[in-house]
N, C-alpha and C. Protein backbone atom coordinates (compact mmCIF):
# COMPACT_ATOMS: atom_id res chain seq x y z
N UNK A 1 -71.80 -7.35 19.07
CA UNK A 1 -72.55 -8.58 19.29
C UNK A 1 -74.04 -8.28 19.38
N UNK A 2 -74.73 -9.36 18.97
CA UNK A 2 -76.12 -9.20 19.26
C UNK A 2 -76.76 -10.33 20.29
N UNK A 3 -77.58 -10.02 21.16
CA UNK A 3 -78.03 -11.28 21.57
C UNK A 3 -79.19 -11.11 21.62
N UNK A 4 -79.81 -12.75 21.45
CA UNK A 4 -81.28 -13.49 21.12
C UNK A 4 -82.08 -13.80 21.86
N UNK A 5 -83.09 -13.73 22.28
CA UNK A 5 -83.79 -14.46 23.20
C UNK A 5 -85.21 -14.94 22.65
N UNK A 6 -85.07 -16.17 22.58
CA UNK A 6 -86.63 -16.76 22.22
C UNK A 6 -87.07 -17.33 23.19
N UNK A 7 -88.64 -17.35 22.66
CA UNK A 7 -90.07 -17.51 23.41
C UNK A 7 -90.73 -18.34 22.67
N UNK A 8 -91.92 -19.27 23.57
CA UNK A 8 -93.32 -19.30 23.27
C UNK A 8 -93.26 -21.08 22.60
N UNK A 9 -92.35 -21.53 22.36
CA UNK A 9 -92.56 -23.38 22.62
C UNK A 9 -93.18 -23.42 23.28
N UNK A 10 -93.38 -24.79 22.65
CA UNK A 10 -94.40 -25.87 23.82
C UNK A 10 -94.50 -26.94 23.23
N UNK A 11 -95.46 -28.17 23.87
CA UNK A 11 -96.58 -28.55 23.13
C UNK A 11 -97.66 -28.65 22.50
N UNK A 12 -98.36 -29.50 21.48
CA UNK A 12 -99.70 -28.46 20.87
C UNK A 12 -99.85 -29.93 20.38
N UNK A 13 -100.82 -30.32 19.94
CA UNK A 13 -101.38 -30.69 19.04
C UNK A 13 -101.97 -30.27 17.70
N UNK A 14 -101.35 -32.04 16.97
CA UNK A 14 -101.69 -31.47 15.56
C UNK A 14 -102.87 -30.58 14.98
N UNK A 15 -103.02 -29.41 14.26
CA UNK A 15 -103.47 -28.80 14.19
C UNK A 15 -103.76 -27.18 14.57
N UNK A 16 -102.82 -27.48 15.87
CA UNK A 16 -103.02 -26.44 16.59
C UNK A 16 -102.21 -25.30 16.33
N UNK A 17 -101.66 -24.25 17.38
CA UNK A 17 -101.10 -22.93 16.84
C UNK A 17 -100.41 -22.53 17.75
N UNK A 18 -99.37 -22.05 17.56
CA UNK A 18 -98.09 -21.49 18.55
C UNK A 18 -97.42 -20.55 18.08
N UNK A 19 -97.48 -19.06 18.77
CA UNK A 19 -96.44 -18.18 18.44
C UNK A 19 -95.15 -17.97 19.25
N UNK A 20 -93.79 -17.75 18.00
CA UNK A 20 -92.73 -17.42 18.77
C UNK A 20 -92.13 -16.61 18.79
N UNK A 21 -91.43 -16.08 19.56
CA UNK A 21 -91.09 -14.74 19.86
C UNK A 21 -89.36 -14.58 20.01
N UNK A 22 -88.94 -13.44 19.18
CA UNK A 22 -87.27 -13.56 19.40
C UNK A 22 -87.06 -12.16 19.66
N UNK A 23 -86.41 -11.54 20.94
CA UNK A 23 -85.79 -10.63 20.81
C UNK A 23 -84.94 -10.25 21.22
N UNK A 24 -84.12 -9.20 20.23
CA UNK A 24 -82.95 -8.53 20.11
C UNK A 24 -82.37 -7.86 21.07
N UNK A 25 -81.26 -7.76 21.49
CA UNK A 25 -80.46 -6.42 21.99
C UNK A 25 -79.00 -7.12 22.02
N UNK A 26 -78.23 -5.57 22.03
CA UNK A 26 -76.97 -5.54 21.81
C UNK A 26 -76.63 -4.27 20.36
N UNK A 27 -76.01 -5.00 19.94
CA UNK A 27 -75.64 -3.93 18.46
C UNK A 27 -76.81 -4.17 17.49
N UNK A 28 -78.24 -3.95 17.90
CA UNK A 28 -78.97 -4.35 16.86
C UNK A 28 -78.59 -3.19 15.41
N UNK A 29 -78.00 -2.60 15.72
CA UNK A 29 -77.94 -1.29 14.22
C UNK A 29 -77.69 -2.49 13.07
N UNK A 30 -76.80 -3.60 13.43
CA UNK A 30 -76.19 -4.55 12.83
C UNK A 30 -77.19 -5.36 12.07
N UNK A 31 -78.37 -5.27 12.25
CA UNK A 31 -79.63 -6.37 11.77
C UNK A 31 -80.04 -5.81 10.46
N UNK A 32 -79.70 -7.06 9.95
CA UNK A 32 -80.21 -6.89 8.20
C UNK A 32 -81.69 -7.95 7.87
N UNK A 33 -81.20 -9.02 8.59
CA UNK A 33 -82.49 -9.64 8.62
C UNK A 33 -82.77 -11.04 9.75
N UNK A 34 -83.86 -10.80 10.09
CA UNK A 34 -84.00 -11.84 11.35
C UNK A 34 -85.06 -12.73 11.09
N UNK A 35 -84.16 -14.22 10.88
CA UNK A 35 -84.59 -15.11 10.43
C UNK A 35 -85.03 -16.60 11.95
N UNK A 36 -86.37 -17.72 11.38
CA UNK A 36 -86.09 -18.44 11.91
C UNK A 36 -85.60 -19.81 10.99
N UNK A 37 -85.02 -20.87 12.13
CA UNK A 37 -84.45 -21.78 11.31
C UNK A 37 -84.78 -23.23 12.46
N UNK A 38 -84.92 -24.09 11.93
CA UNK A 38 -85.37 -25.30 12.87
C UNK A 38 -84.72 -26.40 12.76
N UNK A 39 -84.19 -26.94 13.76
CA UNK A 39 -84.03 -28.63 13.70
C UNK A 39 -84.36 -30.05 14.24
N UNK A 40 -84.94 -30.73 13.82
CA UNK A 40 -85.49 -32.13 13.86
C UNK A 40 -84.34 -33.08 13.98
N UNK A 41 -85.14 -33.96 15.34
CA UNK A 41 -83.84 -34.49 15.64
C UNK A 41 -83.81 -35.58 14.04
N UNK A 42 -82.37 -35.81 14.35
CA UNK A 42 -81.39 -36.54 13.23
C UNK A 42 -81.24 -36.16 11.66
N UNK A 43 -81.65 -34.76 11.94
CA UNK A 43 -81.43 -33.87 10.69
C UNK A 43 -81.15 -32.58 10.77
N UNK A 44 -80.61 -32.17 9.53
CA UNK A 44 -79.97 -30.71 9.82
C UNK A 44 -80.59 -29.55 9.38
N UNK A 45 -80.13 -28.77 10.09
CA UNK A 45 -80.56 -27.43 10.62
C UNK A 45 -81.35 -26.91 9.30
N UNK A 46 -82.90 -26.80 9.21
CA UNK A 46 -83.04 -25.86 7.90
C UNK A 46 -83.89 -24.42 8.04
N UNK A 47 -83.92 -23.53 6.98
CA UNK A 47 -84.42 -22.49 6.76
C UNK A 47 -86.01 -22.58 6.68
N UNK A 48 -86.50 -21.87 7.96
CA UNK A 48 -88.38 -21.69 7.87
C UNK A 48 -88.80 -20.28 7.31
N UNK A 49 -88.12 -19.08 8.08
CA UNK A 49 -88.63 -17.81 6.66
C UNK A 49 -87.60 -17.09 8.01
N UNK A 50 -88.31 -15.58 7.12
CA UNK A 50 -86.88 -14.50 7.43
C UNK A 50 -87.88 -13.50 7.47
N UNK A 51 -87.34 -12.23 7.93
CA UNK A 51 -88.36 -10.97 7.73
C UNK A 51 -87.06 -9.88 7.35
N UNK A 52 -87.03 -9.06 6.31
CA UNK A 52 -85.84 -8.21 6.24
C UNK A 52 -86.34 -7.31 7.05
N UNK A 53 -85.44 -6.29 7.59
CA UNK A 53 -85.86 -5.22 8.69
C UNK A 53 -86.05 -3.85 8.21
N UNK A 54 -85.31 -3.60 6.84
CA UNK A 54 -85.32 -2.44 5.82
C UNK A 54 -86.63 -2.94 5.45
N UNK A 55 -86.70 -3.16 4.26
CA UNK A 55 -87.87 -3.64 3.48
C UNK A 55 -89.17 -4.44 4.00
N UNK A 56 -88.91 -4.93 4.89
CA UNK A 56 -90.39 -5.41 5.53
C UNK A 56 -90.40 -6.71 4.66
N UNK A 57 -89.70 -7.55 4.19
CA UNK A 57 -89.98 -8.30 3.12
C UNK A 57 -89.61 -9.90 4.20
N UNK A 58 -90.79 -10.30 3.69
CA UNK A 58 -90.98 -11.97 4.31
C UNK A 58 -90.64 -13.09 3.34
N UNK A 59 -89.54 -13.82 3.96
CA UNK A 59 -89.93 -15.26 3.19
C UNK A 59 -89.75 -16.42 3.68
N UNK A 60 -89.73 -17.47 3.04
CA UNK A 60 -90.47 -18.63 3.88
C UNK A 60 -90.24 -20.05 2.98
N UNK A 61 -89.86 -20.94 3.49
CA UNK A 61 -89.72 -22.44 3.77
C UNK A 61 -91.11 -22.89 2.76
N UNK A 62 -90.87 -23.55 1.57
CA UNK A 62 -92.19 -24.12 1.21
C UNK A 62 -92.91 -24.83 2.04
N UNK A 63 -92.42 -25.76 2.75
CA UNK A 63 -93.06 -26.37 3.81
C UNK A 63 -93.73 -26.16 4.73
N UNK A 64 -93.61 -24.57 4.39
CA UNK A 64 -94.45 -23.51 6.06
C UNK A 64 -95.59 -22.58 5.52
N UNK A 65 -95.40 -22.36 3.72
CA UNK A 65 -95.68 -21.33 3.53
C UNK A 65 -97.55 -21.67 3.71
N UNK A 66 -97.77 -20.52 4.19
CA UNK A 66 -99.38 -21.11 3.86
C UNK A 66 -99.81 -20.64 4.96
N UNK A 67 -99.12 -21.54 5.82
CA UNK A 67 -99.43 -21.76 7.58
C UNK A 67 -98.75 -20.63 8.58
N UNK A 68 -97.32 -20.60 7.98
CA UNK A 68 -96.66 -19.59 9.14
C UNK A 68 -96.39 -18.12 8.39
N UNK A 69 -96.65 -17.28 9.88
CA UNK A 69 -96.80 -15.76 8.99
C UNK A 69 -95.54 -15.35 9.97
N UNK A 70 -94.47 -14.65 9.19
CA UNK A 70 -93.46 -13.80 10.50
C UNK A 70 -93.93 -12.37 10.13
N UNK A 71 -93.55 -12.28 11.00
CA UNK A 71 -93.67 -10.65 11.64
C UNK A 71 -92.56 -9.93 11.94
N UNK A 72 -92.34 -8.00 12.42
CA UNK A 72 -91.65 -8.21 13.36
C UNK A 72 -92.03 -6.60 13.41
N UNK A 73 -91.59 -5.94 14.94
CA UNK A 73 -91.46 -5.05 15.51
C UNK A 73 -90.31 -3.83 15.57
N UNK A 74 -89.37 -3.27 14.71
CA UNK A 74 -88.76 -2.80 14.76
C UNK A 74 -88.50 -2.12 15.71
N UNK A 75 -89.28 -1.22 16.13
CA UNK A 75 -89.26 -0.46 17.72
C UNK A 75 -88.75 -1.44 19.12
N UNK A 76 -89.33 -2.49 19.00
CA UNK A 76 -88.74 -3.68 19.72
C UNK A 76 -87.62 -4.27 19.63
N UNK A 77 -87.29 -4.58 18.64
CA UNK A 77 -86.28 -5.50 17.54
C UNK A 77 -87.15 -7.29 18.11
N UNK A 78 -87.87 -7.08 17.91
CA UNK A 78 -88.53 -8.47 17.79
C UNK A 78 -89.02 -9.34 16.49
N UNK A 79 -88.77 -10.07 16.54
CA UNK A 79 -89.43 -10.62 15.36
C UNK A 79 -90.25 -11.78 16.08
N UNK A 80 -91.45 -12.50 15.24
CA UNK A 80 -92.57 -13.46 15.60
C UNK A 80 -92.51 -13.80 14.46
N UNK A 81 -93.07 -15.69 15.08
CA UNK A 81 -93.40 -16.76 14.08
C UNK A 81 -94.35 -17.40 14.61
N UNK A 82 -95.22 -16.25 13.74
CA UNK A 82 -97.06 -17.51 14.12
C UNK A 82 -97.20 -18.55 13.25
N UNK A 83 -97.15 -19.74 14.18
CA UNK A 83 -97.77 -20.76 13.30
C UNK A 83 -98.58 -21.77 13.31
N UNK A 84 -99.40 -21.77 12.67
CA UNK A 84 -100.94 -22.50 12.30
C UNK A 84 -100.96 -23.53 11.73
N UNK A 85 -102.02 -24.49 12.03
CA UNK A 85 -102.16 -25.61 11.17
C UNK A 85 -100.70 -26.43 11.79
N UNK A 86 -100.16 -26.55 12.40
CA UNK A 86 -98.72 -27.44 12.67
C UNK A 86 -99.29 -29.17 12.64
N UNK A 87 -98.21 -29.47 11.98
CA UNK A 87 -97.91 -30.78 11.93
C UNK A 87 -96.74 -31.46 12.82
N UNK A 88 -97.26 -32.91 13.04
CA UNK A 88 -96.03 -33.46 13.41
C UNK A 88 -94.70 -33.40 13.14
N UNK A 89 -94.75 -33.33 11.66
CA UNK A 89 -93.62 -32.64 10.95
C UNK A 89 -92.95 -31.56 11.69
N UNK A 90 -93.63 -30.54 11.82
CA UNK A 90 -93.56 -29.28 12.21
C UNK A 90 -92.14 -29.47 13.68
N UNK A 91 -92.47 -30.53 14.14
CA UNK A 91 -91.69 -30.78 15.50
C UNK A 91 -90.08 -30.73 15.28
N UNK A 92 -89.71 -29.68 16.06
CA UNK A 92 -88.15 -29.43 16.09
C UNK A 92 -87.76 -28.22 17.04
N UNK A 93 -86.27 -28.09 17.17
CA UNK A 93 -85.94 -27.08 18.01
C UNK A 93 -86.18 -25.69 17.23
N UNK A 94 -86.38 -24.54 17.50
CA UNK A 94 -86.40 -23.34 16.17
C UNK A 94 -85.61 -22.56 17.09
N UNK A 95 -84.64 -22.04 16.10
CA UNK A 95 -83.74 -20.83 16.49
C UNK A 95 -83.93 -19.86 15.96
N UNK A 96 -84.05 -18.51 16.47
CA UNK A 96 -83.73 -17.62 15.99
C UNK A 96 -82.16 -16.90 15.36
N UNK A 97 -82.58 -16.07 14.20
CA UNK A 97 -80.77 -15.92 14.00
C UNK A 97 -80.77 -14.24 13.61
N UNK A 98 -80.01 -14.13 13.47
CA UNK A 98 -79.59 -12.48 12.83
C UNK A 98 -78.67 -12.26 11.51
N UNK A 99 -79.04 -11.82 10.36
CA UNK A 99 -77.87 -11.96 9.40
C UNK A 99 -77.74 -10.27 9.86
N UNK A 100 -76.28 -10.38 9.66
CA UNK A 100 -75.77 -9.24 10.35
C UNK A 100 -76.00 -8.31 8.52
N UNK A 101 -75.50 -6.95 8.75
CA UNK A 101 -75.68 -6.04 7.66
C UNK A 101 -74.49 -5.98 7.14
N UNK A 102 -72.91 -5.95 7.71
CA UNK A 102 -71.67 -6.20 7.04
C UNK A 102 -71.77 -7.71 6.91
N UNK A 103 -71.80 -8.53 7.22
CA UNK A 103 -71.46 -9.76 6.59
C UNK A 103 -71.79 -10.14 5.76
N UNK A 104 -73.06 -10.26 5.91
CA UNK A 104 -74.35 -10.94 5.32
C UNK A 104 -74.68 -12.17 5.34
N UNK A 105 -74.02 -12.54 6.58
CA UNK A 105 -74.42 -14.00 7.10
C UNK A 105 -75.11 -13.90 8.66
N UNK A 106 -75.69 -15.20 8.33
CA UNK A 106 -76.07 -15.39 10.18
C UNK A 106 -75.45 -15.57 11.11
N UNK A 107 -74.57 -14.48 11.90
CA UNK A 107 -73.98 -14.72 12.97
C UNK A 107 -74.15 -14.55 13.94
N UNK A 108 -75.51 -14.53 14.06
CA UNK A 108 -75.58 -14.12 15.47
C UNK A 108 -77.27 -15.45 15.77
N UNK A 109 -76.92 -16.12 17.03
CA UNK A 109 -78.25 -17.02 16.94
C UNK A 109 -78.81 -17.43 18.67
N UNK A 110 -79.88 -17.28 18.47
CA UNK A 110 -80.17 -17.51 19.88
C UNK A 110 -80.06 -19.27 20.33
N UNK A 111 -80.60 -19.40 21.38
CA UNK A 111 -80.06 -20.42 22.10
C UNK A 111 -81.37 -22.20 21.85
N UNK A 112 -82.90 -21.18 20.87
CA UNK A 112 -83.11 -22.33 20.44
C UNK A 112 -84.46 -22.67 21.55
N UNK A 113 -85.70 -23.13 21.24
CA UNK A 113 -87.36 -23.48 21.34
C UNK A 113 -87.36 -24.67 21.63
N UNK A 114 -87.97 -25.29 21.80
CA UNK A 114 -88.78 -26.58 21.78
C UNK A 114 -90.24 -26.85 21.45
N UNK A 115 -90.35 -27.01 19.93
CA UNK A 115 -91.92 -27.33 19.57
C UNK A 115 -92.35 -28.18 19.33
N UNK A 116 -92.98 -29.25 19.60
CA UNK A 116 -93.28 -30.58 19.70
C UNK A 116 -94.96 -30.38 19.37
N UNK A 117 -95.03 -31.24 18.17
CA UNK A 117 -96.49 -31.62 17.93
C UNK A 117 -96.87 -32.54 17.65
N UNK A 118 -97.69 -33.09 19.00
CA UNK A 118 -98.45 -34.45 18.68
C UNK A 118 -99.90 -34.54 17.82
N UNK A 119 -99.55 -36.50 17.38
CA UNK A 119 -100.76 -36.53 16.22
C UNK A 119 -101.95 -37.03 16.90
């Protein structure tokens, strides 16, 4: 098992900037890639970007790209989602997740942010 712990919601205003923070422990050997993912109420759950943990390789939500940069810490097992420029849009719960390295799905997910941005 892996478990999640995220950071760093809030409120902000439009425009403004919020980083979030997810980290790992448990069987991290298991981490192939640690992704975030967000949901707005009365809609479903979608994909904002990912960071692979081998390759260092980022990607990202057209809707984000531009504005949000992930990161992450291997030595930590952390990963971060700075993000800039936020919109109202932007407002939803964000989870962190883990695609495991045998599966290759996301099974493993933390418990979930609160980012709210007013206009």
């Amino acid at each position: 098992q892996v478990q999640l712990v995220e950071s760093g919601g809030g409120l902000v205003q439009a425009g403004g900037s919020l980083r979030l923070s997810c980290a790992a422990s448990g069987r991290t050997f298991r981490i192939n890639t640690m992704g975030w993912f967000r949901q707005a109420p009365g809609k479903e759950r979608e994909f904002v970007a990912a960071f692979t943990w081998s390759g260092r390789s980022t990607y990202y939500a057209d809707s984000v790209k531009g504005r949000f940069t992930i990161s992450g810490d291997n030595a930590k097992n952390t990963v971060f989602l700075q993000m800039n420029s936020l919109k109202p849009e932007d407002t939803a719960v964000y989870y962190c997740a883990v695609r495991d390295k045998l599966t290759m799905r996301y099974d493993y997910w933390g418990q979930g942010t609160q980012v709210t941005v007013s206009s």
